[in-house]
Protein backbone atom coordinates (compact mmCIF):
# COMPACT_ATOMS: atom_id res chain seq x y z
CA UNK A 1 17.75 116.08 68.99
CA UNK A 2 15.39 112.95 69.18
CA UNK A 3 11.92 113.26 68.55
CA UNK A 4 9.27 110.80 70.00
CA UNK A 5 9.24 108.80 66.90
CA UNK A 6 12.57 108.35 67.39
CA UNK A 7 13.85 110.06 63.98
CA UNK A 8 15.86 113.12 64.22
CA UNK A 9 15.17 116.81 64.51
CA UNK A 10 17.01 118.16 61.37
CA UNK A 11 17.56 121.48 63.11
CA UNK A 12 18.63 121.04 66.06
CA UNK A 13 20.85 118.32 64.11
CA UNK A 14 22.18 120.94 61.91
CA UNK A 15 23.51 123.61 64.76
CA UNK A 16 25.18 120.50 66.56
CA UNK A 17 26.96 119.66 63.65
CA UNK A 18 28.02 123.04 62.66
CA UNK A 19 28.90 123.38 66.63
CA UNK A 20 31.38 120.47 65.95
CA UNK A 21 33.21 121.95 62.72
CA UNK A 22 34.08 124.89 64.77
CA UNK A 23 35.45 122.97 67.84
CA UNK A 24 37.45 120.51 65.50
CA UNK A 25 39.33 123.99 64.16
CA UNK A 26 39.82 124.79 67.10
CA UNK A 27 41.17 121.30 68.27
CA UNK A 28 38.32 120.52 70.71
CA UNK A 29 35.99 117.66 71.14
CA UNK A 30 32.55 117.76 72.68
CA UNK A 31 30.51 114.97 74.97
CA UNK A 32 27.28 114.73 73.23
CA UNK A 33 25.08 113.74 76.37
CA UNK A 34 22.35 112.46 74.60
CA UNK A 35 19.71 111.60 77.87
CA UNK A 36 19.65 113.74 80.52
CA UNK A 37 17.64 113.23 83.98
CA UNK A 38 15.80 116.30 84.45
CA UNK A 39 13.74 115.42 81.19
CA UNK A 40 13.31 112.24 82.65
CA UNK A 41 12.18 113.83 86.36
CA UNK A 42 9.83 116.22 84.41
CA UNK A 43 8.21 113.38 82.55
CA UNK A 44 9.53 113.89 78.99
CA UNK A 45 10.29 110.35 78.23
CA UNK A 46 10.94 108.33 74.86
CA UNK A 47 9.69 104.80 74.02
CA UNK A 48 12.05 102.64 74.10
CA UNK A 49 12.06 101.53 70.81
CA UNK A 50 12.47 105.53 70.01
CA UNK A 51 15.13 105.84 72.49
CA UNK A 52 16.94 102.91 70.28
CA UNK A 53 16.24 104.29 66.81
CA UNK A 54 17.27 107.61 68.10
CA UNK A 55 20.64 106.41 69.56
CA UNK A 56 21.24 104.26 66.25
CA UNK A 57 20.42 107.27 63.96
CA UNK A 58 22.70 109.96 65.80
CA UNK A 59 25.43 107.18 65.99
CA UNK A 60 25.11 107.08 62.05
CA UNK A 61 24.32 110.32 61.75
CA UNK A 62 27.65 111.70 63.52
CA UNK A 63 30.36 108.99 61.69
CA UNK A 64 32.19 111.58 60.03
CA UNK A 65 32.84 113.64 63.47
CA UNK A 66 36.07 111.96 65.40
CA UNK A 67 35.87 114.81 67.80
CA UNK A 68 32.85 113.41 69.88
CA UNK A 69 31.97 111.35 72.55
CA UNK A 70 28.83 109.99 73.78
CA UNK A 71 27.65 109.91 77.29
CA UNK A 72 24.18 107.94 77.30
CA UNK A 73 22.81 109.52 80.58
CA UNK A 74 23.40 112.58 82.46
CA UNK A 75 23.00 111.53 86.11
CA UNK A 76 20.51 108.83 85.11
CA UNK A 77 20.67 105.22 84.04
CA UNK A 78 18.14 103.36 82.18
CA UNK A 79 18.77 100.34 79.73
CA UNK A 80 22.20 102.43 79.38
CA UNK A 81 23.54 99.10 78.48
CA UNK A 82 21.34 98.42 75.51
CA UNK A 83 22.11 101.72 73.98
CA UNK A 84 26.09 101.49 74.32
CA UNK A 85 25.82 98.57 71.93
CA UNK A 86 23.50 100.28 69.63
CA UNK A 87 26.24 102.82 69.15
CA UNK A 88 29.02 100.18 69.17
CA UNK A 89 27.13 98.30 66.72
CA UNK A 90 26.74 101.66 64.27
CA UNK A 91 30.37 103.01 65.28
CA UNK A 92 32.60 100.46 66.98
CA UNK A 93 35.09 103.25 66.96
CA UNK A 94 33.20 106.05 68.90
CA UNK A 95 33.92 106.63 72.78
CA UNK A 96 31.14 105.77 74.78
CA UNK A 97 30.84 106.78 78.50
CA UNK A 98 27.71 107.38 81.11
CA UNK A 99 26.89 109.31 84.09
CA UNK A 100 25.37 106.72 85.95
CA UNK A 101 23.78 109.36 89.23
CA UNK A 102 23.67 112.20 90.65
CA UNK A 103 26.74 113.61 92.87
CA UNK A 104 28.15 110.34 94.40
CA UNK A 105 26.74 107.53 92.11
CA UNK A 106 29.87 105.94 90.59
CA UNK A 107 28.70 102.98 88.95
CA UNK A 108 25.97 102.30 87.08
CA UNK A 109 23.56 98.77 86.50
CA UNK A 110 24.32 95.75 84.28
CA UNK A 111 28.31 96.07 84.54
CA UNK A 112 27.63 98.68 82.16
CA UNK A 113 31.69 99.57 82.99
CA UNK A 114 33.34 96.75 81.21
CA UNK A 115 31.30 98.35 78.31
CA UNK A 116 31.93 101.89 78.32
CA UNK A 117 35.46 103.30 77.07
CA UNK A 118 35.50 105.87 80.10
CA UNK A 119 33.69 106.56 82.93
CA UNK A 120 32.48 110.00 83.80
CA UNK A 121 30.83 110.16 87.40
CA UNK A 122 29.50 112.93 88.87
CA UNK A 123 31.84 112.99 92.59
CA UNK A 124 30.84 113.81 95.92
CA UNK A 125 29.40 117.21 97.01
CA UNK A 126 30.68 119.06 99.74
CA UNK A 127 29.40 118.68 103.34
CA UNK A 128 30.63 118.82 106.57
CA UNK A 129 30.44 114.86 106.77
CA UNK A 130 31.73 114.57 103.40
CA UNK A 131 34.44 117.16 103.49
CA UNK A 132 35.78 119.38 100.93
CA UNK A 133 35.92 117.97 97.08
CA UNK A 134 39.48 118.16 96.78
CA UNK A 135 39.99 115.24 99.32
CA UNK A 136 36.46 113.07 98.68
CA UNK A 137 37.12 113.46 94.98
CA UNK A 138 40.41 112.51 94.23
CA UNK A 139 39.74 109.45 96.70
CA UNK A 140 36.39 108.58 94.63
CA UNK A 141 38.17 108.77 90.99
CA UNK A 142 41.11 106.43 92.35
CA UNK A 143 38.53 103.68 93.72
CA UNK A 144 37.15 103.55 90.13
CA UNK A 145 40.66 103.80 88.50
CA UNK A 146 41.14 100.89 90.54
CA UNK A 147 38.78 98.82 89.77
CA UNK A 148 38.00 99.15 86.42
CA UNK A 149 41.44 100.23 84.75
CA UNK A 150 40.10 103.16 82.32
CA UNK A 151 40.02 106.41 81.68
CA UNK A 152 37.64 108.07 84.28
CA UNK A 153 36.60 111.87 83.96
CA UNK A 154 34.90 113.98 87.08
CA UNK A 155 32.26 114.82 84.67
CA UNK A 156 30.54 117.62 87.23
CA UNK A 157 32.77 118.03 90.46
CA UNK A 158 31.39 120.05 93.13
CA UNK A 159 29.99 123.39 92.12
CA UNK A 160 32.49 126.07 93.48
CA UNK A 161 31.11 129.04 91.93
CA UNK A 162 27.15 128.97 93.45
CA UNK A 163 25.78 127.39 96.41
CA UNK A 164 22.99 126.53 94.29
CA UNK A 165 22.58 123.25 92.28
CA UNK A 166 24.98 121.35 95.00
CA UNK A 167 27.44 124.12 95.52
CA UNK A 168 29.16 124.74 99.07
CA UNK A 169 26.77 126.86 101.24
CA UNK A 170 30.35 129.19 102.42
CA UNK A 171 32.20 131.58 100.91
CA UNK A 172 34.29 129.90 97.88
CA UNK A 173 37.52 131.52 95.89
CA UNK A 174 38.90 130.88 92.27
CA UNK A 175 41.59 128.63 94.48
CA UNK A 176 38.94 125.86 95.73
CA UNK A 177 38.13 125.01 92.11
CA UNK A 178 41.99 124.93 91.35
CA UNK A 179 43.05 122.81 94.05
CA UNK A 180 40.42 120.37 93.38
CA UNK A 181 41.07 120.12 89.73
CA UNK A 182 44.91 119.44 90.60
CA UNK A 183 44.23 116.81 93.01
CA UNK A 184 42.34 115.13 90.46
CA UNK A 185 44.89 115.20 87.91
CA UNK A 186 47.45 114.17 90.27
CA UNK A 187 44.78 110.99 91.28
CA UNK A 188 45.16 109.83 87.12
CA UNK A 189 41.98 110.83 86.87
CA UNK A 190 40.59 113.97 84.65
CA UNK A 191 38.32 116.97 85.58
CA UNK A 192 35.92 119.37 83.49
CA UNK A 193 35.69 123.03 84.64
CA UNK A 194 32.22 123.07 86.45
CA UNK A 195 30.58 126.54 86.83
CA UNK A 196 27.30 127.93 86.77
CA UNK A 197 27.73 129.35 83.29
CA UNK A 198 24.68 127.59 81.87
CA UNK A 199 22.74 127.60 85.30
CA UNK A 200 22.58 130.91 86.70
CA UNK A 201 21.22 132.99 83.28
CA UNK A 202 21.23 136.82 84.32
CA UNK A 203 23.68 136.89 87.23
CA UNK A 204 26.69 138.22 87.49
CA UNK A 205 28.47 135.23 86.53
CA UNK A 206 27.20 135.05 83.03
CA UNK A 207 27.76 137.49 80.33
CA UNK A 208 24.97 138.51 78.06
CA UNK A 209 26.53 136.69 75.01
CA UNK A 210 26.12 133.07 77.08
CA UNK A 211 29.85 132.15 76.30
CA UNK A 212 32.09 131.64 79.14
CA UNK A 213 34.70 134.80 79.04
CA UNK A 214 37.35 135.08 80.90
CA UNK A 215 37.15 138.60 81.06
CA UNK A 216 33.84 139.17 82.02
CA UNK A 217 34.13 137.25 85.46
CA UNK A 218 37.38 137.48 87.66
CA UNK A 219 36.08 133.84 88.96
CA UNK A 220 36.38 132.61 85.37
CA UNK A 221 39.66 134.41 84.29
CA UNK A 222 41.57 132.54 87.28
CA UNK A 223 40.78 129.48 86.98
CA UNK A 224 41.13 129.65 82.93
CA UNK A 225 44.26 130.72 83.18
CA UNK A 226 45.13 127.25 85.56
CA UNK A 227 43.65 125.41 83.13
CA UNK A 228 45.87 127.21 80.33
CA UNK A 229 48.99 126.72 82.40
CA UNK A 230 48.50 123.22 83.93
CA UNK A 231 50.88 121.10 82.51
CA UNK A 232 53.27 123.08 84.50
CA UNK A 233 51.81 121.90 88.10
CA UNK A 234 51.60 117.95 87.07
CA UNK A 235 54.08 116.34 88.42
């Protein structure tokens, strides 16, 4: 939504906006993250002083909307610092957060922590030295909960619905992403459902339409029905 000049791409502005009407009816909030590093990797990189009139104009930009957060990065960190404060400075009311690294990175540069309002890390993958997610992740969240005493969110657990992008390389079921996401919740910690909606365009995962349906994917349909129904397994 930034443009190299830093000002902000009125379309693209527009459908996010109209994207957050219809999850506040529907009682949902969205994490705006507003840097990711695969632009970064691929060389598509703002000045800084864009990167800081970008930040500052979305923070103003977005006021009205209560139902949003921002994460700075997406597995990257870069003067993440500088830019909480922009938005703090616009919005001192807005959740900030950042995912500071790819799978494993749990903290980020410049005690960027004791700024952010929660901390969304992207846990451990599985491996056979790591082990499976539902006992490295739990463990991971419950270090940071630890230490830092907020809210922390496993922002992209391991992928259990591909082996690609850092999924298991073995057979996986509806029940490894369930398991996991209860042993987070039962850490204090929170989880977001991870598939390869958005990742795998064309397979057999995704319906044409490009919204996650629980009908189109048995995968999908189990685990949404946890979600729907997981108050009842928290202790």
């Amino acid at each position: 939504m930034i443009a190299p000049d830093g000002t902000l791409r009125g379309r693209h502005l527009a459908a996010f906006k109209a994207i957050l009407d219809d999850c506040r009816e529907a009682g949902m909030a969205v994490e705006l993250a507003v840097f990711a590093q695969e632009s970064w990797r691929d060389g598509i990189r703002l000045p800084d002083q864009s990167m800081e009139a970008g930040v500052r104009a979305l923070a103003r930009e977005l006021k009205p909307w209560r139902n949003l957060t921002f994460q700075i990065w997406n597995e990257f960190d870069y003067r993440t610092v500088e830019l909480v404060k922009i938005v703090k400075a616009e919005d001192p009311a807005r959740l900030v957060s950042n995912s500071p690294g790819v799978a494993g990175v749990l903290t980020g540069q410049g005690n960027q922590e004791a700024l952010l309002d929660y901390l969304s890390p992207h846990t451990s993958r599985q491996s056979q030295a790591r082990g499976k997610t539902w006992q490295t992740a739990p463990a991971e969240l419950a270090y940071l909960l630890a230490r830092f005493a907020k809210p922390v969110v496993d922002d992209e657990p391991a992928r259990n619905g591909t082996p690609n992008f850092g999924g298991p390389r073995e057979q996986t079921w509806p029940m490894d992403h369930i398991v996991h996401m209860l042993a987070v919740r039962r850490s204090g910690a929170y989880v977001t459902y991870h598939h390869d909606m958005f990742q795998t365009p064309g397979t057999a995962a995704v319906p044409s339409h490009g919204v996650p349906d629980p009908e189109h994917n048995p995968y999908h349909r189990t685990v949404l029905e946890f979600l729907a129904m997981r108050e009842r397994y928290l202790d």
